[in-house]
Protein backbone atom coordinates (compact mmCIF):
# COMPACT_ATOMS: atom_id res chain seq x y z
CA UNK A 1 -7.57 14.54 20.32
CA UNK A 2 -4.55 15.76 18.06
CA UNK A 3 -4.88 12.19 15.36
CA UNK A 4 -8.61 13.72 13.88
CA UNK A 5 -6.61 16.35 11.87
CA UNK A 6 -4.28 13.81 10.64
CA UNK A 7 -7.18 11.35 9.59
CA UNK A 8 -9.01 13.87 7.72
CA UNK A 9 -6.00 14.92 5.69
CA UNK A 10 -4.95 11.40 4.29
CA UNK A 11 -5.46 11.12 1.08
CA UNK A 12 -4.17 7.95 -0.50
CA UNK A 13 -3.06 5.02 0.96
CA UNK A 14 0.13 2.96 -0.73
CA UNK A 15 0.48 -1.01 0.38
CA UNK A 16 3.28 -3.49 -0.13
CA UNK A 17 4.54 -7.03 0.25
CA UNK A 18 5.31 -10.23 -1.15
CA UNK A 19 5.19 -13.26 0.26
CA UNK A 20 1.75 -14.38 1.85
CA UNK A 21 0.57 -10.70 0.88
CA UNK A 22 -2.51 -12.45 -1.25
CA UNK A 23 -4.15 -13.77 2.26
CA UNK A 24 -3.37 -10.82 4.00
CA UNK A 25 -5.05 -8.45 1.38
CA UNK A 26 -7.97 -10.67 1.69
CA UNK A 27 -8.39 -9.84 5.19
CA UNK A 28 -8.10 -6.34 4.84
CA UNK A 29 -9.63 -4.79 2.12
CA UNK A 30 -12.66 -6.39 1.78
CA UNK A 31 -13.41 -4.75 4.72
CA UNK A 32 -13.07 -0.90 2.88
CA UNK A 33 -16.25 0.34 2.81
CA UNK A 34 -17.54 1.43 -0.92
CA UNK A 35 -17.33 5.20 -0.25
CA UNK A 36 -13.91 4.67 1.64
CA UNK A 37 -12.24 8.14 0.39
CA UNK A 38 -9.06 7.43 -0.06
CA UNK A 39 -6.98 6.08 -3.30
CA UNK A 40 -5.67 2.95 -2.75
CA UNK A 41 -2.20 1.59 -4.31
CA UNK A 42 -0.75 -2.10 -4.14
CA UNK A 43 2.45 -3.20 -4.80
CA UNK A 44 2.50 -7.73 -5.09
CA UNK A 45 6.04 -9.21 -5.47
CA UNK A 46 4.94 -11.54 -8.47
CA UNK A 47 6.82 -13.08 -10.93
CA UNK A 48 7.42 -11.11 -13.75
CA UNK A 49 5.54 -13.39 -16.79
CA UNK A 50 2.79 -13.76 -14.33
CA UNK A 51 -1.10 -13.62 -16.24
CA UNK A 52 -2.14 -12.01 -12.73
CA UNK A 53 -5.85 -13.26 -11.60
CA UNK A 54 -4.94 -10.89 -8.44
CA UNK A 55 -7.04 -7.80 -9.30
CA UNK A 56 -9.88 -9.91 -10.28
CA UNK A 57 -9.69 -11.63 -7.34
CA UNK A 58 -9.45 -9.13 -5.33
CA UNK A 59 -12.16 -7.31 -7.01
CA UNK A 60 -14.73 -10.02 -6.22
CA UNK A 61 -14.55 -10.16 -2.77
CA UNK A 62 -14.28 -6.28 -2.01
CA UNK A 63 -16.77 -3.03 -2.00
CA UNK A 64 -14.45 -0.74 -3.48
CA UNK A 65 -13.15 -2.04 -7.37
CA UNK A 66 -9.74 -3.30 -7.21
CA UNK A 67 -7.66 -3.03 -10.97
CA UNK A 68 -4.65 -3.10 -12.47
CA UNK A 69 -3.24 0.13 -12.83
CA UNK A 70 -3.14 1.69 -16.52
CA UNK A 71 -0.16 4.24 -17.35
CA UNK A 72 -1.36 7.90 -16.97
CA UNK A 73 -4.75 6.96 -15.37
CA UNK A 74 -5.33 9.64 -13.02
CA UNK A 75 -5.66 8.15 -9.30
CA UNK A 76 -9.29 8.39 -7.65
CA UNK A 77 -10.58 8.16 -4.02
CA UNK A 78 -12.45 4.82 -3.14
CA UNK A 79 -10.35 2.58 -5.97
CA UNK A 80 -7.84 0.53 -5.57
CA UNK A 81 -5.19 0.09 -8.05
CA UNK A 82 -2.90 -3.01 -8.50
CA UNK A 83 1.03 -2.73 -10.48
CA UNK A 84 0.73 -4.89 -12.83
CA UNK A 85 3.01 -7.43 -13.33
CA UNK A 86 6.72 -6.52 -14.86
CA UNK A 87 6.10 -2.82 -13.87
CA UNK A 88 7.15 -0.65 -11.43
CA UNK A 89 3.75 1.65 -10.00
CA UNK A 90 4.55 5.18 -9.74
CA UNK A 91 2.68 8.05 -8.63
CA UNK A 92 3.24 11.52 -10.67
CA UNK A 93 2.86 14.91 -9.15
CA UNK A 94 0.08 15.95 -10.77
CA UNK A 95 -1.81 12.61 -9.10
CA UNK A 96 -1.57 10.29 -12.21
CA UNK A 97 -0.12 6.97 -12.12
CA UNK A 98 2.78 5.86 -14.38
CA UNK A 99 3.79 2.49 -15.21
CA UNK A 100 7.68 1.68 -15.92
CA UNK A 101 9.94 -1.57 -16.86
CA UNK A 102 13.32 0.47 -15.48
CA UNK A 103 15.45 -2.02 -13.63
CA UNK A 104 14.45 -4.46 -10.94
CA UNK A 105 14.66 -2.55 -7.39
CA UNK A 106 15.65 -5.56 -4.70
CA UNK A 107 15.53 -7.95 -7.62
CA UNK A 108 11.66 -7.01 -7.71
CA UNK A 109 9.36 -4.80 -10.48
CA UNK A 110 7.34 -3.61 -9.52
CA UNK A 111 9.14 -2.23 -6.37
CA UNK A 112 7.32 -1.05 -3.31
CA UNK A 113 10.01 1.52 -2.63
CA UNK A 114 9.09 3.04 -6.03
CA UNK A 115 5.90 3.27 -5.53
CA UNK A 116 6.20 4.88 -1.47
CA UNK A 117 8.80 6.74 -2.56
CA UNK A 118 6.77 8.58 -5.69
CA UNK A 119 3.78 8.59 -3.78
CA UNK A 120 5.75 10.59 -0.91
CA UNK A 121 7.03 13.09 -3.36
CA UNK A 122 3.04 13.71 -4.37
CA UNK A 123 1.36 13.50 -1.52
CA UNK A 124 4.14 14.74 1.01
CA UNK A 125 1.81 13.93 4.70
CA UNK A 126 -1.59 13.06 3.17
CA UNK A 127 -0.17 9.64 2.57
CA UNK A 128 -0.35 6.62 4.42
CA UNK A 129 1.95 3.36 3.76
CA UNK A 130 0.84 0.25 5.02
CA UNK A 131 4.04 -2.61 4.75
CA UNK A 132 2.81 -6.32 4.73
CA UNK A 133 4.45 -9.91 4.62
CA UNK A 134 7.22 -10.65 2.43
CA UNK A 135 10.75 -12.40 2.24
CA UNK A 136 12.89 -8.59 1.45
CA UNK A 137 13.79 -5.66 2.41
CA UNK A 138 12.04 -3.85 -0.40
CA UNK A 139 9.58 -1.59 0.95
CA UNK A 140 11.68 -0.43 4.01
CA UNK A 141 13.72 2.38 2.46
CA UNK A 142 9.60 3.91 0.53
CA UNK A 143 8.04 3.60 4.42
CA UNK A 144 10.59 5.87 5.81
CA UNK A 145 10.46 8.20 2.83
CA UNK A 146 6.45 8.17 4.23
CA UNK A 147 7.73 8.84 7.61
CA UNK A 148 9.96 11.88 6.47
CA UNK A 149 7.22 13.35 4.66
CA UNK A 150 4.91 13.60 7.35
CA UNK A 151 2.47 10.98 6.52
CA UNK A 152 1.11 7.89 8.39
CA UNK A 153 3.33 4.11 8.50
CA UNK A 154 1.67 0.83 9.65
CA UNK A 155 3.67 -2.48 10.00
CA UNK A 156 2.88 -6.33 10.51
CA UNK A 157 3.40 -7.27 13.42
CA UNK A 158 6.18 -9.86 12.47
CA UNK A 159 4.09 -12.34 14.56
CA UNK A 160 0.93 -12.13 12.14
CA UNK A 161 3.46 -12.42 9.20
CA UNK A 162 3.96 -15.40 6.93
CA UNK A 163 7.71 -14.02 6.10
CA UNK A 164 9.08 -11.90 8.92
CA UNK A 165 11.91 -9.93 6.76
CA UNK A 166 9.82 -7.28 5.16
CA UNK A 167 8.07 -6.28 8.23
CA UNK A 168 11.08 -6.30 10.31
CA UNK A 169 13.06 -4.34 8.38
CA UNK A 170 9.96 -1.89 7.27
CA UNK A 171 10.34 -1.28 11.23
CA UNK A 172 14.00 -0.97 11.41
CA UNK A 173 13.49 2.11 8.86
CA UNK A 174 10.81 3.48 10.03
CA UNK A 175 10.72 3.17 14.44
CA UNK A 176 7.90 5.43 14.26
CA UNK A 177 5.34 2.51 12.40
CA UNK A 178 2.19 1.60 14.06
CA UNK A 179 2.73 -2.63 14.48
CA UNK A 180 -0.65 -4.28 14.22
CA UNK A 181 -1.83 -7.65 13.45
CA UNK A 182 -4.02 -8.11 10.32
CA UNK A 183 -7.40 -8.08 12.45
CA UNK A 184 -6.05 -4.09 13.91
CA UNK A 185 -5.19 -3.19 10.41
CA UNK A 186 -8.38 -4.06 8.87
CA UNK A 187 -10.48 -2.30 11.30
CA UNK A 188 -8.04 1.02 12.12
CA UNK A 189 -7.57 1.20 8.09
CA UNK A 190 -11.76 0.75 7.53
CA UNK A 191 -12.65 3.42 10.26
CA UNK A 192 -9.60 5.71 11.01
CA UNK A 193 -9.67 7.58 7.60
CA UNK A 194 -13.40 7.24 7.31
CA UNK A 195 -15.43 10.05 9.29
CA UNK A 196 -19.02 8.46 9.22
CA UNK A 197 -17.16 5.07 10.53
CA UNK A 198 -14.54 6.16 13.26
């Protein structure tokens, strides 16, 4: 009874992880329906001279566009935006995005703690952090800045995950994540935020 108040004032939702995050994304946001009404923000660990494919991809198999994020674009509901390789993704507080090539956090730009982090800082609890797959600990430090803020976490269960680390120590910082699978994720992130679909 309490969680419909919470739903309703998510705004954006902020994803991370590395390795085997490409099949998990695939099973998740396709499912986003095309008026889903939140922004959307992904952080990929990929090498940083990488020609990324990912957004187009990505963008062909889903209902909502998928791109690579553009410095100073201002952040819509119902797209989701990809850091481009060799950048760190940042949110600003007046809601536009900002692209960076400031050190390496966890040996990684773009970093998914500077992305949580920022997006914390602008969205305080209408923000939701979702932390996938991957082989570091980057990612753990932004999900408990979501955590402090108010907002929503969601983990991998480490049993769904390809590479155990992120997820384990995204739940480490932040005890208060919701674990699910891929299959939970994809269906509590496609109907909890949407009010037509819960």
């Amino acid at each position: 009874m309490n969680e419909a108040p919470v739903r309703a004032k998510i705004q954006a939702l902020v994803i991370g992880g590395s390795a085997g995050v490409v099949g998990a994304l695939l099973q998740i946001l396709p499912g986003l329906p095309k008026n889903y009404p939140l922004a959307v923000m992904i952080v990929v660990h990929l090498p940083p001279d990488c020609d990324s494919t990912l957004a187009s991809l990505l963008n062909n198999r889903c209902q909502i566009p998928v791109k690579e994020a553009e410095d100073k674009e201002l952040i819509r509901p119902g797209i989701a935006y990809l850091a481009p390789p060799n950048y760190h993704l940042l949110v600003e507080p007046d809601f536009h995005l900002s692209l960076s090539q400031e050190e390496p956090v966890h040996f990684s730009r773009p970093s998914i703690d500077v992305l949580f982090e920022s997006a914390s800082d602008a969205y305080g609890d209408s923000l939701a952090g979702v932390i996938l797959t991957g082989a570091s600990s980057d990612g753990a430090r932004g999900l408990r800045a979501v955590c402090e803020s108010g907002g929503l976490a969601f983990v991998q269960t480490l049993e769904s995950a390809e590479a155990s680390t992120m997820p384990r120590a995204a739940r480490a910082s932040c005890p208060a994540a919701r674990m699910m699978d891929l299959a939970q994720l994809a269906v509590t992130l496609q109907t909890e935020f949407s009010p037509s679909l819960s």
